[in-house]
C-alpha atoms as a PDB file:
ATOM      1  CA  UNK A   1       0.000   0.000   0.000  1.00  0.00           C
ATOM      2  CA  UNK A   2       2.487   2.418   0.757  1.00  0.00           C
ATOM      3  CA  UNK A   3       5.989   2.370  -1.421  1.00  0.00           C
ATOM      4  CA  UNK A   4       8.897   5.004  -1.106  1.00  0.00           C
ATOM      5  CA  UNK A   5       8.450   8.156  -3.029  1.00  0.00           C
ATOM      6  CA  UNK A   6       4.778   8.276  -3.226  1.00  0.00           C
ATOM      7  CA  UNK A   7       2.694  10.840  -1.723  1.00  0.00           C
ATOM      8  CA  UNK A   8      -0.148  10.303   0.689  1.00  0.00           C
ATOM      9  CA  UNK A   9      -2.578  12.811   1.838  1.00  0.00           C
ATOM     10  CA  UNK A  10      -3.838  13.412   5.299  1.00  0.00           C
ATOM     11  CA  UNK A  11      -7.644  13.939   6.661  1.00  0.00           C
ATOM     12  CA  UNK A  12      -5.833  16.890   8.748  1.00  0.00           C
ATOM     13  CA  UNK A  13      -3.428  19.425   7.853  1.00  0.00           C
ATOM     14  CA  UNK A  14      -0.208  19.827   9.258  1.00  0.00           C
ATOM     15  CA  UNK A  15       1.047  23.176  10.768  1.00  0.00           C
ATOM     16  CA  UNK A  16       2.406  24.319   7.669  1.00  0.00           C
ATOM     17  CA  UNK A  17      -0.795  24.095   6.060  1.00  0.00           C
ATOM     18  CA  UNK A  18       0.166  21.345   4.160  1.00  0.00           C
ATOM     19  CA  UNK A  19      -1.777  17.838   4.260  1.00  0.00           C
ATOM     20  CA  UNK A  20       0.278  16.240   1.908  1.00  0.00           C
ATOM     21  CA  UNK A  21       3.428  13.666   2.950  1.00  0.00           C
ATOM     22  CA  UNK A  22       6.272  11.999   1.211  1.00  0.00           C
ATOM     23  CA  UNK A  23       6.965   8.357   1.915  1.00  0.00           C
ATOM     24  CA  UNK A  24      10.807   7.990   2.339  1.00  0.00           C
ATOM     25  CA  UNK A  25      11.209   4.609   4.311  1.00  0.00           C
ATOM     26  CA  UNK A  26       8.814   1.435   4.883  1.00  0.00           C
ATOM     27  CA  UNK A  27       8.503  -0.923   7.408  1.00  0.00           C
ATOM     28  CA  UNK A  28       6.563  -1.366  10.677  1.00  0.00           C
ATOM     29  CA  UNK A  29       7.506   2.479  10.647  1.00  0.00           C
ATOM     30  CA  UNK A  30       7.050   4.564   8.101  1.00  0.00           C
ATOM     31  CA  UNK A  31       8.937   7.600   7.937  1.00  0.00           C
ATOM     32  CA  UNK A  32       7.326  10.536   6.342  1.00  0.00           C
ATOM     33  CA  UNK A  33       8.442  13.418   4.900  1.00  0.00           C
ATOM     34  CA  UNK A  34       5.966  16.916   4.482  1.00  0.00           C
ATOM     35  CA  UNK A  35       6.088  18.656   1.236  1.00  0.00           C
ATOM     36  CA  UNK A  36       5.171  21.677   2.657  1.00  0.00           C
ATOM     37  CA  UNK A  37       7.972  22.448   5.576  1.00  0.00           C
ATOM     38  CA  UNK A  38       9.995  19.158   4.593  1.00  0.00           C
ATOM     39  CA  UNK A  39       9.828  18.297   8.182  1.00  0.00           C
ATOM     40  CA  UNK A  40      10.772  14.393   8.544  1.00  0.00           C
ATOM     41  CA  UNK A  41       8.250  12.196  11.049  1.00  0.00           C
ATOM     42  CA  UNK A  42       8.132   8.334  12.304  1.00  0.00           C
ATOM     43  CA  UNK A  43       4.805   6.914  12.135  1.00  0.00           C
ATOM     44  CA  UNK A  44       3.531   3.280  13.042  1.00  0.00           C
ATOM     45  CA  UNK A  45       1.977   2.156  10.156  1.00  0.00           C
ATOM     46  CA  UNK A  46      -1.523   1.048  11.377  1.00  0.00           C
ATOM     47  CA  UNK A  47      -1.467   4.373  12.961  1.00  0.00           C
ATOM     48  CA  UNK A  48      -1.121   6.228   9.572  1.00  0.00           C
ATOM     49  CA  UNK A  49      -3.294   4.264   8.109  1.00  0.00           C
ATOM     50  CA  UNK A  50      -6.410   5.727  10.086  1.00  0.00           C
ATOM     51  CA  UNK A  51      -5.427   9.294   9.522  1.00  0.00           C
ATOM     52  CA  UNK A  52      -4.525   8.937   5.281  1.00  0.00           C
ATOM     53  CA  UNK A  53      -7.742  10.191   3.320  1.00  0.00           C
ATOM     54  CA  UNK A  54      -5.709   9.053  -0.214  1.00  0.00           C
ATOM     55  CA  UNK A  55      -2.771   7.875  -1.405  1.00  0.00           C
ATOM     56  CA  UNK A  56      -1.482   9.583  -4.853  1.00  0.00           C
END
């Protein structure tokens, strides 16, 4: 479901104002990456999977 480089949209928005992330690692964690601020987060994956709206 989720592979490195693609992007992934959020039900909210981040600070920024930005609700869309960058995958950059996979795994039980996935490590995300904002394309607004390009701040880099850790996220357990079932955890991220309740708060994606759609994956691009």
């Amino acid at each position: 479901m989720f592979e490195e480089g693609s992007i992934v949209v959020t039900k909210k928005k981040h600070v920024c104002g930005s609700s869309e992330w960058k995958v950059v690692r996979t795994g039980a964690d996935i490590k995300l990456e904002c394309a607004g601020c390009k701040r880099v987060i850790m996220m357990p994956r079932f955890e991220l999977e309740k708060k994606i709206k759609s994956s691009k």
